[in-house]
PDB file of N, CA and C in Angstrom:
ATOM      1  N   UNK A   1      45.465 -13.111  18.369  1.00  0.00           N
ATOM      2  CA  UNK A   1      45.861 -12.969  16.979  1.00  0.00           C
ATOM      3  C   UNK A   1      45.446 -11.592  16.460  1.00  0.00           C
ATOM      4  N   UNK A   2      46.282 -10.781  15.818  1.00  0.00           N
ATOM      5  CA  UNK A   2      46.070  -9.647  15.279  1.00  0.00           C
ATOM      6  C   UNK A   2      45.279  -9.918  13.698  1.00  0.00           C
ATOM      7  N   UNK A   3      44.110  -8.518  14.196  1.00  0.00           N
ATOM      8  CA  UNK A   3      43.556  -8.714  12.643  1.00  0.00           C
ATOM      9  C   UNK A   3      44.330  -8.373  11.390  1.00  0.00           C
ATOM     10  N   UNK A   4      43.428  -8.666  10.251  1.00  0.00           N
ATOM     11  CA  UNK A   4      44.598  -8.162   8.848  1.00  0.00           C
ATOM     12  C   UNK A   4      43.586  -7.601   8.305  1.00  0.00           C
ATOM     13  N   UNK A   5      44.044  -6.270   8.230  1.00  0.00           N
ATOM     14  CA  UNK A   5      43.413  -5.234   7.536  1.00  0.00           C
ATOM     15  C   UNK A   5      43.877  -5.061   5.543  1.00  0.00           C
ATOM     16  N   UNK A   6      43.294  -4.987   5.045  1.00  0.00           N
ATOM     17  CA  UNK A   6      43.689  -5.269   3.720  1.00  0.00           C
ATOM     18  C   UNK A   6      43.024  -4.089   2.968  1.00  0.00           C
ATOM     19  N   UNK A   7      43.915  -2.983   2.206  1.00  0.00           N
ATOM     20  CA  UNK A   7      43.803  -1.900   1.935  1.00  0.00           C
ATOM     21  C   UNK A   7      43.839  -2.345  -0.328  1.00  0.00           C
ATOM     22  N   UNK A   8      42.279  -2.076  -0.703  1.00  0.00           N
ATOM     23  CA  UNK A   8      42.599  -2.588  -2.532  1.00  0.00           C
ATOM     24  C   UNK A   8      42.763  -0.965  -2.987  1.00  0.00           C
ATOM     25  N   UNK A   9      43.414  -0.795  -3.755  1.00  0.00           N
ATOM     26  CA  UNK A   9      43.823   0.945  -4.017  1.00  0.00           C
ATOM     27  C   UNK A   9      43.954   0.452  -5.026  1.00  0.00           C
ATOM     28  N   UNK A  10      44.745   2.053  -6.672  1.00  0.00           N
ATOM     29  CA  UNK A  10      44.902   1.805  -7.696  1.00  0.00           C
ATOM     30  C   UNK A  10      45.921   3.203  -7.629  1.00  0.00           C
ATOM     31  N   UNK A  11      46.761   3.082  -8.678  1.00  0.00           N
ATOM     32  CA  UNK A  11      47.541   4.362  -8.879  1.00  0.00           C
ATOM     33  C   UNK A  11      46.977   5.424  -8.871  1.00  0.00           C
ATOM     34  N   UNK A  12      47.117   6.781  -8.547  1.00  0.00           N
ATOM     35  CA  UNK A  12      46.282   7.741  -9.120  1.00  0.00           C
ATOM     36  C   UNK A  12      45.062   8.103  -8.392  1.00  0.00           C
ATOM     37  N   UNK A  13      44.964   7.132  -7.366  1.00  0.00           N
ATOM     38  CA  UNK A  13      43.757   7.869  -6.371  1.00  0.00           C
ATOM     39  C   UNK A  13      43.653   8.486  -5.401  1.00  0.00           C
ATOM     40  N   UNK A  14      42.957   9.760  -5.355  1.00  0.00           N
ATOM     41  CA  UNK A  14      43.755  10.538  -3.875  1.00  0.00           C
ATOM     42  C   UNK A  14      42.558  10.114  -2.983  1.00  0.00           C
ATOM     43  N   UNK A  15      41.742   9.623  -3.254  1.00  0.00           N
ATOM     44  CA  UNK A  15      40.547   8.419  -2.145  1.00  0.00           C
ATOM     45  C   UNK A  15      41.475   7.685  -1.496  1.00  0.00           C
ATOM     46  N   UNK A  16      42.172   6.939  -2.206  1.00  0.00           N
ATOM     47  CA  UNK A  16      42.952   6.084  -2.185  1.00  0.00           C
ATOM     48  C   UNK A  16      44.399   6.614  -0.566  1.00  0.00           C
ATOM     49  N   UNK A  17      44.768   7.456  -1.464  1.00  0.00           N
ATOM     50  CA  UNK A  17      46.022   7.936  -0.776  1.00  0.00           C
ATOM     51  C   UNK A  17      45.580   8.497   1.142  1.00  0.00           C
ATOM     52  N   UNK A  18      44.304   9.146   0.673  1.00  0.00           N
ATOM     53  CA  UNK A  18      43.658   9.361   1.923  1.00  0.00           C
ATOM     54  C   UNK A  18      43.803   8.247   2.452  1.00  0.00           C
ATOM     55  N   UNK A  19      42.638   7.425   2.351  1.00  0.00           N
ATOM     56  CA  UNK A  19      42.767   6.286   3.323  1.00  0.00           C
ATOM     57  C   UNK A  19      44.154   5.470   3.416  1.00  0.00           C
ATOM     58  N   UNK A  20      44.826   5.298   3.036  1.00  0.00           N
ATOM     59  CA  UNK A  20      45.979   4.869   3.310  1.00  0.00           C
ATOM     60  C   UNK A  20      46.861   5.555   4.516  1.00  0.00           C
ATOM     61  N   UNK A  21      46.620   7.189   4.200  1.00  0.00           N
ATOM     62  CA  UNK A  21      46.992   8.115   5.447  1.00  0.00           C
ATOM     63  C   UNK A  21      46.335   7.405   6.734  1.00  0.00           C
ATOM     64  N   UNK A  22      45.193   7.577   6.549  1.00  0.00           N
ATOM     65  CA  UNK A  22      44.330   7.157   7.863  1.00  0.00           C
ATOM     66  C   UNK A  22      44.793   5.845   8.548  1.00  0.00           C
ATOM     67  N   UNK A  23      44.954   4.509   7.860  1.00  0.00           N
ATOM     68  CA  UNK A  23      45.065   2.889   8.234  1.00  0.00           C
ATOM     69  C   UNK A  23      46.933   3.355   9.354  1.00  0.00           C
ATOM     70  N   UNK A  24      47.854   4.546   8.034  1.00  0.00           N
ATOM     71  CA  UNK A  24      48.741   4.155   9.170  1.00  0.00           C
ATOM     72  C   UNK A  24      49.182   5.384  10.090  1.00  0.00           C
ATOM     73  N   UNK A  25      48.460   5.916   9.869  1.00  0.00           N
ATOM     74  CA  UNK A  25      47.898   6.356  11.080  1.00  0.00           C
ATOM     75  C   UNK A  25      47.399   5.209  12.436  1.00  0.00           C
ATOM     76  N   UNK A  26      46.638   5.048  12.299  1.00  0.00           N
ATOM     77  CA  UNK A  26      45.937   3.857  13.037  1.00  0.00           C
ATOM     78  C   UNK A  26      46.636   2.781  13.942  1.00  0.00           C
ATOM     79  N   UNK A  27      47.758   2.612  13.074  1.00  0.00           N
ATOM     80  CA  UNK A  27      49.030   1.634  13.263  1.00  0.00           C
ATOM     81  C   UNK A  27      49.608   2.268  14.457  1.00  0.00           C
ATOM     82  N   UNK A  28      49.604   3.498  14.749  1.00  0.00           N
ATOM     83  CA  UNK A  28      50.154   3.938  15.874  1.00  0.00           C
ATOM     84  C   UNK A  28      49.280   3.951  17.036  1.00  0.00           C
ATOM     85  N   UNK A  29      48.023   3.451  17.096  1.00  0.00           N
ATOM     86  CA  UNK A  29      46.875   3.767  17.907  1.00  0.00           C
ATOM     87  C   UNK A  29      46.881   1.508  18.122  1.00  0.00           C
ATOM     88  N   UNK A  30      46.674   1.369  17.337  1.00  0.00           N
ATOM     89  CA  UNK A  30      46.305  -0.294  17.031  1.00  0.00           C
ATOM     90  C   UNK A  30      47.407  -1.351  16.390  1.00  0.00           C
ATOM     91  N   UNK A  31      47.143  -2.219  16.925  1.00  0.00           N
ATOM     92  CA  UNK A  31      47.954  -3.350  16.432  1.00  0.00           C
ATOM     93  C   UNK A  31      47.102  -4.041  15.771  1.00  0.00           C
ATOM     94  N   UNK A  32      47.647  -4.510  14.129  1.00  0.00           N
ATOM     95  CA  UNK A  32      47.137  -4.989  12.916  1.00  0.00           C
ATOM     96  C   UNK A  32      48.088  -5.210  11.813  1.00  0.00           C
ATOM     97  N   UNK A  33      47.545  -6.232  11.365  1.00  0.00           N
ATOM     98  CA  UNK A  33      48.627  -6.440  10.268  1.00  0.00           C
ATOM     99  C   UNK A  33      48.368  -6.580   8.979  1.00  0.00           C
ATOM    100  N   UNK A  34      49.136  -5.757   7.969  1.00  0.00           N
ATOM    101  CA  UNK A  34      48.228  -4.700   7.107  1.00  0.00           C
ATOM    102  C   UNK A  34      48.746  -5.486   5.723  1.00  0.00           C
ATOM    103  N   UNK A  35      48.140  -4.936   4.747  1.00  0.00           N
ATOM    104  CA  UNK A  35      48.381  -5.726   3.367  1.00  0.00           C
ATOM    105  C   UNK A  35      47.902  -4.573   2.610  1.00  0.00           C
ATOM    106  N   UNK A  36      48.038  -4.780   0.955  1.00  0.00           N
ATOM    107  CA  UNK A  36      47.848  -3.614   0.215  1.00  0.00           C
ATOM    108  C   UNK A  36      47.718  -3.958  -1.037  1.00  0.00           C
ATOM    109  N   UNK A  37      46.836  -4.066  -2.032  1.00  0.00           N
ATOM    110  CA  UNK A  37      47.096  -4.805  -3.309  1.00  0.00           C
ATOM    111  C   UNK A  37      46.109  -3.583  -4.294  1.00  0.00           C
ATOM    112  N   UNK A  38      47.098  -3.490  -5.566  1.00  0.00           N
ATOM    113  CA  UNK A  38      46.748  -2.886  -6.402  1.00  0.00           C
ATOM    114  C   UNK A  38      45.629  -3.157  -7.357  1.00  0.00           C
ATOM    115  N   UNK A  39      44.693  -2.831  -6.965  1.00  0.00           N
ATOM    116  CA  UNK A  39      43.966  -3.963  -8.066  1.00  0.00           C
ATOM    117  C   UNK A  39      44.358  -4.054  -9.606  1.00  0.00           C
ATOM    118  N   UNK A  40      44.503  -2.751 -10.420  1.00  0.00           N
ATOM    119  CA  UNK A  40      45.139  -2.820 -11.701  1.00  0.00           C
ATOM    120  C   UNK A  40      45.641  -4.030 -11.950  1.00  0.00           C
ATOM    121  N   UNK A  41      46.618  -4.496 -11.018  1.00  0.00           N
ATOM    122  CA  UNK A  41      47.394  -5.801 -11.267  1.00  0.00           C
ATOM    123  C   UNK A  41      46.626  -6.840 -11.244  1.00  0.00           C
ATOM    124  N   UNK A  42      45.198  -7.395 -11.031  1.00  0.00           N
ATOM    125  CA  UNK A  42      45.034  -8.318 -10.949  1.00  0.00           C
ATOM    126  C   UNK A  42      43.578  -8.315 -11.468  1.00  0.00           C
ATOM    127  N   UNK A  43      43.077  -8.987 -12.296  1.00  0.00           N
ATOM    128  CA  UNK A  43      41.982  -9.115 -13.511  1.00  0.00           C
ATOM    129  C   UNK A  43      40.821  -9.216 -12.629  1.00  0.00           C
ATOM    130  N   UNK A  44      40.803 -10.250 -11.303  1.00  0.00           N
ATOM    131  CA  UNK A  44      39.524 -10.665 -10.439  1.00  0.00           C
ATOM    132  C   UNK A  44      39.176  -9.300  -9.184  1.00  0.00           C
ATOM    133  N   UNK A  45      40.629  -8.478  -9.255  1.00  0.00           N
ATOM    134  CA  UNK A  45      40.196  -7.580  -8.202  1.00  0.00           C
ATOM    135  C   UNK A  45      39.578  -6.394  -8.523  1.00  0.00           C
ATOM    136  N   UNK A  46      40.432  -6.274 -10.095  1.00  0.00           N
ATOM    137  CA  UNK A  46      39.786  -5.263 -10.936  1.00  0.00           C
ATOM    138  C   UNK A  46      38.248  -5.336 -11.303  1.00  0.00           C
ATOM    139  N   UNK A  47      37.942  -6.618 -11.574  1.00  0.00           N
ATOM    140  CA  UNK A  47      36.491  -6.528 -11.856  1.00  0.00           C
ATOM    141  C   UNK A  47      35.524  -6.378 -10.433  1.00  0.00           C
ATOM    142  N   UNK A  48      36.166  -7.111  -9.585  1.00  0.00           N
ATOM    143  CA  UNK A  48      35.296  -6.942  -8.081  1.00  0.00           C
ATOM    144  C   UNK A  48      35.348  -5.212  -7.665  1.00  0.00           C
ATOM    145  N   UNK A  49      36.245  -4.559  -7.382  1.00  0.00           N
ATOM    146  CA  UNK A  49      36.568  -3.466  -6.933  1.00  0.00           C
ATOM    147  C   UNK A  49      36.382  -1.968  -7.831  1.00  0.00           C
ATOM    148  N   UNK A  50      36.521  -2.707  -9.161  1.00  0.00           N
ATOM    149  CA  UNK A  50      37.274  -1.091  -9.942  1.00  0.00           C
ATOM    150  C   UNK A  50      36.300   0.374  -9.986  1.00  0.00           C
ATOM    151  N   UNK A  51      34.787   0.177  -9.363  1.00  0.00           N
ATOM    152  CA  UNK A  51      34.374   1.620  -9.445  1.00  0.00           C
ATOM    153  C   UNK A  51      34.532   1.738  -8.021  1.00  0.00           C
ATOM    154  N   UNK A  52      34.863   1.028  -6.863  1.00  0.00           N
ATOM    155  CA  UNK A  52      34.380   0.982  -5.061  1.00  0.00           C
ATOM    156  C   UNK A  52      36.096   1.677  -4.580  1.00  0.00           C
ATOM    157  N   UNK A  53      36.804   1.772  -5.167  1.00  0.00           N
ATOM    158  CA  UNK A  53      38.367   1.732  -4.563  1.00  0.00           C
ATOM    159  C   UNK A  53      38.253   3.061  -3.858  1.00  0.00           C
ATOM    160  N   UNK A  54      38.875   3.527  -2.950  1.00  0.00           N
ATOM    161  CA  UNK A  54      39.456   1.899  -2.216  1.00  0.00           C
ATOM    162  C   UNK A  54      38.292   1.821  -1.394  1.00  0.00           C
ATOM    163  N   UNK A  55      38.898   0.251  -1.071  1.00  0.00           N
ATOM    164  CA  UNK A  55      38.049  -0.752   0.231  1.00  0.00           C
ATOM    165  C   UNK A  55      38.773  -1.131   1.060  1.00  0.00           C
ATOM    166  N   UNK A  56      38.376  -1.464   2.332  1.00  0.00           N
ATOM    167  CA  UNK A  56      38.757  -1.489   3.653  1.00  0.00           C
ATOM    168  C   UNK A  56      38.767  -2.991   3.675  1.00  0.00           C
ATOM    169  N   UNK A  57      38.999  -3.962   3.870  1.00  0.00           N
ATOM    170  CA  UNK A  57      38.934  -4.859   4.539  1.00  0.00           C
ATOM    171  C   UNK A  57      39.613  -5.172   5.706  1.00  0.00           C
ATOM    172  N   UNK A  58      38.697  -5.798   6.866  1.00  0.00           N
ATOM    173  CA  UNK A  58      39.315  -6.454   8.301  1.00  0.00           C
ATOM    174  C   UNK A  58      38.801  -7.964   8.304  1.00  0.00           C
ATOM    175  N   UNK A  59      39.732  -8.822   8.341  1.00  0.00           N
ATOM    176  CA  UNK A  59      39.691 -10.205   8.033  1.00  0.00           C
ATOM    177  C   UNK A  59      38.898 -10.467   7.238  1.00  0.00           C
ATOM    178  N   UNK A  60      39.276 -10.100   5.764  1.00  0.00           N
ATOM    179  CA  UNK A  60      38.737  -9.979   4.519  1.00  0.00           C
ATOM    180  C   UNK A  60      37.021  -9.942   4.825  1.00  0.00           C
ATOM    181  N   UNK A  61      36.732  -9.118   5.413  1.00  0.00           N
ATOM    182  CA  UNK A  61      35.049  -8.828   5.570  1.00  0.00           C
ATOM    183  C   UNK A  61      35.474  -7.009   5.397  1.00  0.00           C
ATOM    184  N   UNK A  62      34.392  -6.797   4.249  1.00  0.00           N
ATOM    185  CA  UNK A  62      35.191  -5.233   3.670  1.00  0.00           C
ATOM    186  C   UNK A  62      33.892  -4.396   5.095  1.00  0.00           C
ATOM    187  N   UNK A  63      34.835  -3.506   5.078  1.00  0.00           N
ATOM    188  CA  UNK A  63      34.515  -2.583   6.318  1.00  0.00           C
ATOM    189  C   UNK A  63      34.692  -1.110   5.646  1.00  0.00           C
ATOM    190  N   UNK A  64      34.843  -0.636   4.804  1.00  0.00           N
ATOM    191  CA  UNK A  64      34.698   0.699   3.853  1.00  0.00           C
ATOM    192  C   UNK A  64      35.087   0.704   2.394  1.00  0.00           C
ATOM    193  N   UNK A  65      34.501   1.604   2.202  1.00  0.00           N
ATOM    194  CA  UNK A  65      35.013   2.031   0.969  1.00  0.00           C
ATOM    195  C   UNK A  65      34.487   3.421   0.526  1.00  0.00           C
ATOM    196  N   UNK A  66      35.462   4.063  -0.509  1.00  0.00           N
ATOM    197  CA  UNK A  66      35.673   5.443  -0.659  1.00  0.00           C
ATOM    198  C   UNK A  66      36.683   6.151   0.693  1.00  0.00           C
ATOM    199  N   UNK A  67      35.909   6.204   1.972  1.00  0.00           N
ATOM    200  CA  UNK A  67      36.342   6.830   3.051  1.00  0.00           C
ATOM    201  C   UNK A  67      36.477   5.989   3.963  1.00  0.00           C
ATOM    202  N   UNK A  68      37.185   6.402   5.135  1.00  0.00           N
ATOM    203  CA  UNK A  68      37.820   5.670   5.963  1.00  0.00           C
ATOM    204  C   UNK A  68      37.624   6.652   7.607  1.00  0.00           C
ATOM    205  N   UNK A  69      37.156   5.938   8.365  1.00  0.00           N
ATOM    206  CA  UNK A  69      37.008   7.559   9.154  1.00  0.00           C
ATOM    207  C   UNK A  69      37.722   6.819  10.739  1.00  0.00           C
ATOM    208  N   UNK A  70      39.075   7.630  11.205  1.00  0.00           N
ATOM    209  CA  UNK A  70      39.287   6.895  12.294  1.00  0.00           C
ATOM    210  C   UNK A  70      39.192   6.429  13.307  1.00  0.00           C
ATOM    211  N   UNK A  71      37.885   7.083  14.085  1.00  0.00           N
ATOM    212  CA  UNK A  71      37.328   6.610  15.260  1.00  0.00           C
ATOM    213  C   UNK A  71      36.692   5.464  14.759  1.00  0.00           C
ATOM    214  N   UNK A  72      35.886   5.271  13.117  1.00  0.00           N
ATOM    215  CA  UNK A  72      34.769   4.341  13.083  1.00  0.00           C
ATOM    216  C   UNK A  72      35.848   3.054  12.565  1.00  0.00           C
ATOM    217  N   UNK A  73      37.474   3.654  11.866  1.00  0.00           N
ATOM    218  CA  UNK A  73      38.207   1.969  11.394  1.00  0.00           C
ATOM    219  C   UNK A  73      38.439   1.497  13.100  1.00  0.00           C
ATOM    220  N   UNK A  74      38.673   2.248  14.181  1.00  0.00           N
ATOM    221  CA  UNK A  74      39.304   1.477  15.196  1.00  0.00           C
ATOM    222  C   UNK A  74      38.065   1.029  15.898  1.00  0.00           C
ATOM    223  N   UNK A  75      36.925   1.325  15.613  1.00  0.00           N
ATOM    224  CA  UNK A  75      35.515   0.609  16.737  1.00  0.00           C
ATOM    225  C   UNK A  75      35.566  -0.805  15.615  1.00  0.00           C
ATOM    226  N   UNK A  76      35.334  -0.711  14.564  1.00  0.00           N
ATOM    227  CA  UNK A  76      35.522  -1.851  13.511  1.00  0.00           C
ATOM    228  C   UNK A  76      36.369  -2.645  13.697  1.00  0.00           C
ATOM    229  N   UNK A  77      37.526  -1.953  14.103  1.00  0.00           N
ATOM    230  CA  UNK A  77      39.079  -2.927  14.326  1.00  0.00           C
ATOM    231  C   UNK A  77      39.067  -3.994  15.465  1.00  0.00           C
ATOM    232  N   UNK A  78      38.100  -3.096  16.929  1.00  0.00           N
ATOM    233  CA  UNK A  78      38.584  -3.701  17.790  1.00  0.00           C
ATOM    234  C   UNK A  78      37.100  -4.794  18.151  1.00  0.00           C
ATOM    235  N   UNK A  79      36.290  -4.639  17.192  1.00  0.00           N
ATOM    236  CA  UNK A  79      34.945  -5.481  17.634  1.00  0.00           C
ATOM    237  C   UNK A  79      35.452  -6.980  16.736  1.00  0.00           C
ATOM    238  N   UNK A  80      36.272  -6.822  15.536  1.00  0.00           N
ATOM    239  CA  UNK A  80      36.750  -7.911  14.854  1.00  0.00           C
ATOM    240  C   UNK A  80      38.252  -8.633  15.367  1.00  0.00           C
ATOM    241  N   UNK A  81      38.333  -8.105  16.407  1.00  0.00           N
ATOM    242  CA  UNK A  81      39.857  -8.788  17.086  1.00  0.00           C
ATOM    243  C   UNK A  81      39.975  -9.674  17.515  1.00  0.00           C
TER     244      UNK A  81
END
């Protein structure tokens, strides 16, 4: 079973936009299946997340935030597979 990596971002963040570069990136290195939710949109993610964005999650166990670095998402990726 492939993990699910789950990317919480907000408009307007180039933290944000980075790591997003990086995850698909990654996609070409790893098999994972990815998700993406804005927190703005949603009242419980906003309060959990809104100074940490973005966060990494791999089978909703968060694995970064702010930065994303790609040797350390794919050692993360492949110890949670």
């Amino acid at each position: 079973m492939k993990p699910t990596v789950t990317l919480y971002t907000r408009a307007g963040c180039c933290l944000c936009d980075d790591a997003k570069r990086v995850l698909m990136e990654a996609r070409r290195r790893a098999e994972f299946d990815y998700e993406e939710f804005d927190i703005d949109a949603d009242p419980e993610l906003r309060r959990l997340y809104n100074d940490d964005v973005p966060v990494i999650t791999i089978n909703r166990v968060k694995a970064f935030k702010y930065r994303v670095d790609m040797k350390e998402f794919l050692k993360k990726l492949a110890a949670r597979a």
